[in-house]
Protein backbone atom coordinates (compact mmCIF):
# COMPACT_ATOMS: atom_id res chain seq x y z
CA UNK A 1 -32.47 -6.96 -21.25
CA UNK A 2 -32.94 -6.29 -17.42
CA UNK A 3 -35.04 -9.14 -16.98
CA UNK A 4 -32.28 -11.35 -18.23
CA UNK A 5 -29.21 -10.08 -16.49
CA UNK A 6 -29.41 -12.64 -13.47
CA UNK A 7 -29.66 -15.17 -16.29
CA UNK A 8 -26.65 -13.95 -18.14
CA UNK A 9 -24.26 -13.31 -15.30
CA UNK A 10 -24.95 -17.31 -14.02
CA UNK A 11 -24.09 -18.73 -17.60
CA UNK A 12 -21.14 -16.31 -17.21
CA UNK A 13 -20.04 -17.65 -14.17
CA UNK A 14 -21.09 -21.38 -15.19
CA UNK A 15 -18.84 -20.96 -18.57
CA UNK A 16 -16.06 -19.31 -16.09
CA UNK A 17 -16.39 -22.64 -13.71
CA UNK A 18 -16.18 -25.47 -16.34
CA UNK A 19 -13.53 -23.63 -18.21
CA UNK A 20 -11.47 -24.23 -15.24
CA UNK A 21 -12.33 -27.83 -14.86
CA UNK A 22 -11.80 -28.47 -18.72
CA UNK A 23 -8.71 -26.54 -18.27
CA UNK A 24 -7.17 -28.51 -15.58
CA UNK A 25 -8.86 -31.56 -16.64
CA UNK A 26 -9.37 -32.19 -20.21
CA UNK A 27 -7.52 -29.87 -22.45
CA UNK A 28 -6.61 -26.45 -22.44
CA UNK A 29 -7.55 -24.91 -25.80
CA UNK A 30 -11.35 -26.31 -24.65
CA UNK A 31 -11.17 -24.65 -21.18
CA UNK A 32 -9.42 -21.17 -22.55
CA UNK A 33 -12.61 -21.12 -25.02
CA UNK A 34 -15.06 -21.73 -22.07
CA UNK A 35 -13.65 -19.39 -20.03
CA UNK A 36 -13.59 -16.63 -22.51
CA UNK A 37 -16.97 -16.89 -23.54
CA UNK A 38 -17.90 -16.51 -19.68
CA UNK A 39 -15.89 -13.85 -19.60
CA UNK A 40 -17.62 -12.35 -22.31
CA UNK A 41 -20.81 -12.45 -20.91
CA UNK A 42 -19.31 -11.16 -17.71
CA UNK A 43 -18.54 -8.16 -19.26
CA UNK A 44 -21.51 -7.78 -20.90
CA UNK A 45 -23.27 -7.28 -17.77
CA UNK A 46 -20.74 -4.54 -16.71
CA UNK A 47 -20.84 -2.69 -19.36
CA UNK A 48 -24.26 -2.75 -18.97
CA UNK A 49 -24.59 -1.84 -15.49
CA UNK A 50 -21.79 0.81 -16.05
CA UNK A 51 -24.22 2.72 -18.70
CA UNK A 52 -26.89 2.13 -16.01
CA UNK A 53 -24.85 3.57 -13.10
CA UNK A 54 -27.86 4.89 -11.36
CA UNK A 55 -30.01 1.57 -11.26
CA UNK A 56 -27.01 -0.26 -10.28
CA UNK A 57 -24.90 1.67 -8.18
CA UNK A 58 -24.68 -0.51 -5.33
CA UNK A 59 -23.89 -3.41 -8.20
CA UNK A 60 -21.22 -1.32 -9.82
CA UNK A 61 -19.37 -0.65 -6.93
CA UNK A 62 -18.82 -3.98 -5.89
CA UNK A 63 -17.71 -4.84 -9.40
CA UNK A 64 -15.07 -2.58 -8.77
CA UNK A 65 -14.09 -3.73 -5.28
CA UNK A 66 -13.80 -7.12 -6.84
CA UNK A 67 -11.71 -6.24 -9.97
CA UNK A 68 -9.62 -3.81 -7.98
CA UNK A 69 -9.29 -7.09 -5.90
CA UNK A 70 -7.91 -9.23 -8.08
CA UNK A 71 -5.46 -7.00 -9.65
CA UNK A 72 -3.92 -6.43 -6.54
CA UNK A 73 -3.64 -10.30 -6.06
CA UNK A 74 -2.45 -10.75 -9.53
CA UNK A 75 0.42 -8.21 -8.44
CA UNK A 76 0.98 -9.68 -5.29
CA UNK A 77 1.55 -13.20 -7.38
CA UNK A 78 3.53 -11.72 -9.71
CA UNK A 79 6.16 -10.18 -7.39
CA UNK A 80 5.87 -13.31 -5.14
CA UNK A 81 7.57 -15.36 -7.79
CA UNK A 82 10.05 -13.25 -8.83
């Protein structure tokens, strides 16, 4: 599988991309499926890398940066509207 993890994480992000354009542009049930199957793969690749801490250290750590990230915008939102 290690030789295909570059390969998974860019369909990830591809599916994550045009499930935002279908979204917006076409219909949302299409785009919500899209997006959840790049999400999928997206967290296929961190679980992955999470049982392979050592290997991908460096990796992992900036997955967390990034999720701890977009909570905190996703909170900042939230109370923003309020």
């Amino acid at each position: 599988m290690k030789k295909y993890l570059k390969e998974i994480e860019t369909s990830g992000m591809i599916m994550l991309f045009l499930g935002a354009i279908l979204g917006h542009a076409v219909n949302m049930n299409a785009g919500a499926i899209a997006a959840a199957i790049g999400l999928l793969l997206w967290v296929v690749i961190i679980i992955y890398k999470a049982l392979h801490w050592e290997l991908y250290r460096r990796d992992n750590l900036l997955n967390i940066f990034v999720m701890l990230g977009a909570i905190l915008t996703i909170f900042i939102l939230f109370f923003l509207k309020r």
